[in-house]
C-alpha atoms as a PDB file:
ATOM      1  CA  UNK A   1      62.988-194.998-195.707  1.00  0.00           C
ATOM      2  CA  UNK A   2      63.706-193.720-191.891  1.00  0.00           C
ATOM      3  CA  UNK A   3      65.294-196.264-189.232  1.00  0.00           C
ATOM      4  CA  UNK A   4      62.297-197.794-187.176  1.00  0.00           C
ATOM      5  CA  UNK A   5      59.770-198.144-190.140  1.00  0.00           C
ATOM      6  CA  UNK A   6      58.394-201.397-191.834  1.00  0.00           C
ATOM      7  CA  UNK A   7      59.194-201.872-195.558  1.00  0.00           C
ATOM      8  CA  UNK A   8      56.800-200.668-197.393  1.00  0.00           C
ATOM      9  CA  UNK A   9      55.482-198.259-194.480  1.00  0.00           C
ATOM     10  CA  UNK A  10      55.716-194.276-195.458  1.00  0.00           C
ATOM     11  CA  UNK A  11      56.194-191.842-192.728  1.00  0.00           C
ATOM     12  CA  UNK A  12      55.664-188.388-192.202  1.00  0.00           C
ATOM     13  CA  UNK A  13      59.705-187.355-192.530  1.00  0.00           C
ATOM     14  CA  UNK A  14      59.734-189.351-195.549  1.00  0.00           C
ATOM     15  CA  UNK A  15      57.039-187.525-197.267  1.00  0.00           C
ATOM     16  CA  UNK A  16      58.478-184.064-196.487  1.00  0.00           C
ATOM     17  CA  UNK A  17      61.787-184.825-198.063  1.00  0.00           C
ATOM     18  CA  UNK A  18      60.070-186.352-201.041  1.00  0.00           C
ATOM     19  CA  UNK A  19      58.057-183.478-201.708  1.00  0.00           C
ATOM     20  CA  UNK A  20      61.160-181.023-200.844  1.00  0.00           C
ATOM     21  CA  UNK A  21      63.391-183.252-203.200  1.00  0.00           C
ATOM     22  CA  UNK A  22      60.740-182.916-205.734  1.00  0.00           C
ATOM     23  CA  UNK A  23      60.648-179.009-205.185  1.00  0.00           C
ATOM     24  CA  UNK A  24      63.926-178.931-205.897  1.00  0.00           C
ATOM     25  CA  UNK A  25      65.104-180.625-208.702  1.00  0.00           C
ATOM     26  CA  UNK A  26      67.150-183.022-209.999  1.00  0.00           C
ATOM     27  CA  UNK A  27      70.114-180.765-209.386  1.00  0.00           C
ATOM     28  CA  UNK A  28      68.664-179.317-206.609  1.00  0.00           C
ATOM     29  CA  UNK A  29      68.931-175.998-207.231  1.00  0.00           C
ATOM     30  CA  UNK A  30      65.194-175.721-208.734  1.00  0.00           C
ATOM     31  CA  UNK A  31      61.803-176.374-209.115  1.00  0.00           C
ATOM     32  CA  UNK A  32      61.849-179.877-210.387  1.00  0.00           C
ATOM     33  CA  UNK A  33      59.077-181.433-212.873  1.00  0.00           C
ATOM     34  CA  UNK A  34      57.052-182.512-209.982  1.00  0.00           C
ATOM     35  CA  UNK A  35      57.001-179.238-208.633  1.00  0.00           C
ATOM     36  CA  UNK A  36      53.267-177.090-207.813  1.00  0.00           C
ATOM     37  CA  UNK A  37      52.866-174.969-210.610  1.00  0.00           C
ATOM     38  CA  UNK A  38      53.244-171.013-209.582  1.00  0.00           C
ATOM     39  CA  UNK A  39      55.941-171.545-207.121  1.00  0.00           C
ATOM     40  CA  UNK A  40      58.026-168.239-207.541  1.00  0.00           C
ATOM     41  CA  UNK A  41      61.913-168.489-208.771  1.00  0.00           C
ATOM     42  CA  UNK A  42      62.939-165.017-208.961  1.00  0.00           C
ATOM     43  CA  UNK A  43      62.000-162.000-207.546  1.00  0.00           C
ATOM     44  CA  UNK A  44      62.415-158.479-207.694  1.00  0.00           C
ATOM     45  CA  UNK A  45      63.392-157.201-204.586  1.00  0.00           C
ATOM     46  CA  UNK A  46      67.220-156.352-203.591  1.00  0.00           C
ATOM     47  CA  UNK A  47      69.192-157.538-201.149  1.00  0.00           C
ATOM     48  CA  UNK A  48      67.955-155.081-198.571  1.00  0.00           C
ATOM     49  CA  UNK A  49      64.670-155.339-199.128  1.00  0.00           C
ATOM     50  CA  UNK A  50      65.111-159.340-199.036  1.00  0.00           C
ATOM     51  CA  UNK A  51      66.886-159.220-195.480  1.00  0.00           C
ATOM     52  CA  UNK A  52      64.238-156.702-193.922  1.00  0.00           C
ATOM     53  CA  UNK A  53      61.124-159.569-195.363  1.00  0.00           C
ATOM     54  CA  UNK A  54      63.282-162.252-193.837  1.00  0.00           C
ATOM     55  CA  UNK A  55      63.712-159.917-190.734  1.00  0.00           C
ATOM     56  CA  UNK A  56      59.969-159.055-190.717  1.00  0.00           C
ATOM     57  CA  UNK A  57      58.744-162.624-190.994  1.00  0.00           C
ATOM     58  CA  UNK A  58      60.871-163.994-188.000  1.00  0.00           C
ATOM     59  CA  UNK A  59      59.440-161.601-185.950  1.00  0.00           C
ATOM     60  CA  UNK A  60      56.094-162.333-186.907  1.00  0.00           C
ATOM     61  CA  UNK A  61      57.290-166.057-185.210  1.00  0.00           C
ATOM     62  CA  UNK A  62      58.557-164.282-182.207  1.00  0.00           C
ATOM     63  CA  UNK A  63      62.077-165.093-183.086  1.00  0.00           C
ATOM     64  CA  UNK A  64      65.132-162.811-181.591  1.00  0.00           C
ATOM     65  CA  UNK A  65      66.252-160.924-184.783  1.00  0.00           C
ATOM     66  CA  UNK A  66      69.606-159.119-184.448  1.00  0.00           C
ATOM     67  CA  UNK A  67      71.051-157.002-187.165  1.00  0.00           C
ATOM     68  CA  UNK A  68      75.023-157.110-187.514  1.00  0.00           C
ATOM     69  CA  UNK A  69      77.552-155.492-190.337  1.00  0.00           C
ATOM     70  CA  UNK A  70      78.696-158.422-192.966  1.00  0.00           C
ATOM     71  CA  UNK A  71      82.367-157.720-191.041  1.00  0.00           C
ATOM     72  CA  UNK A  72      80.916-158.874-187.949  1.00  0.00           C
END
């Protein structure tokens, strides 16, 4: 439970990190037991194709996306 709530008392936080602990496992490096059904593990896109979704979808949130070589 966060600082500042009552025993007993469930806040907002708490419930996202349940539900993200949950998602992910005991080990948390998967979809745990408690997870939604149809969440999607694996995909088939490479690399590339994974960095210009990310790239794609940042922009779609107006976020500054800047490209730069793995050496830089």
């Amino acid at each position: 439970m966060s600082a500042g709530s009552q025993a007993g008392e469930r806040t907002a936080r708490d419930e996202v990190l349940s539900r993200i602990r949950a998602a992910l496992g005991a080990d948390g490096t998967g979809p745990g037991p408690e997870s939604p059904v149809g969440y999607r593990v694996r995909g088939d896109l490479g690399q590339d194709q994974l960095l210009d979704l990310l790239a794609d979808r940042l922009t779609h949130y107006r976020a500054a996306v800047r490209r730069a070589a793995p050496a830089d």
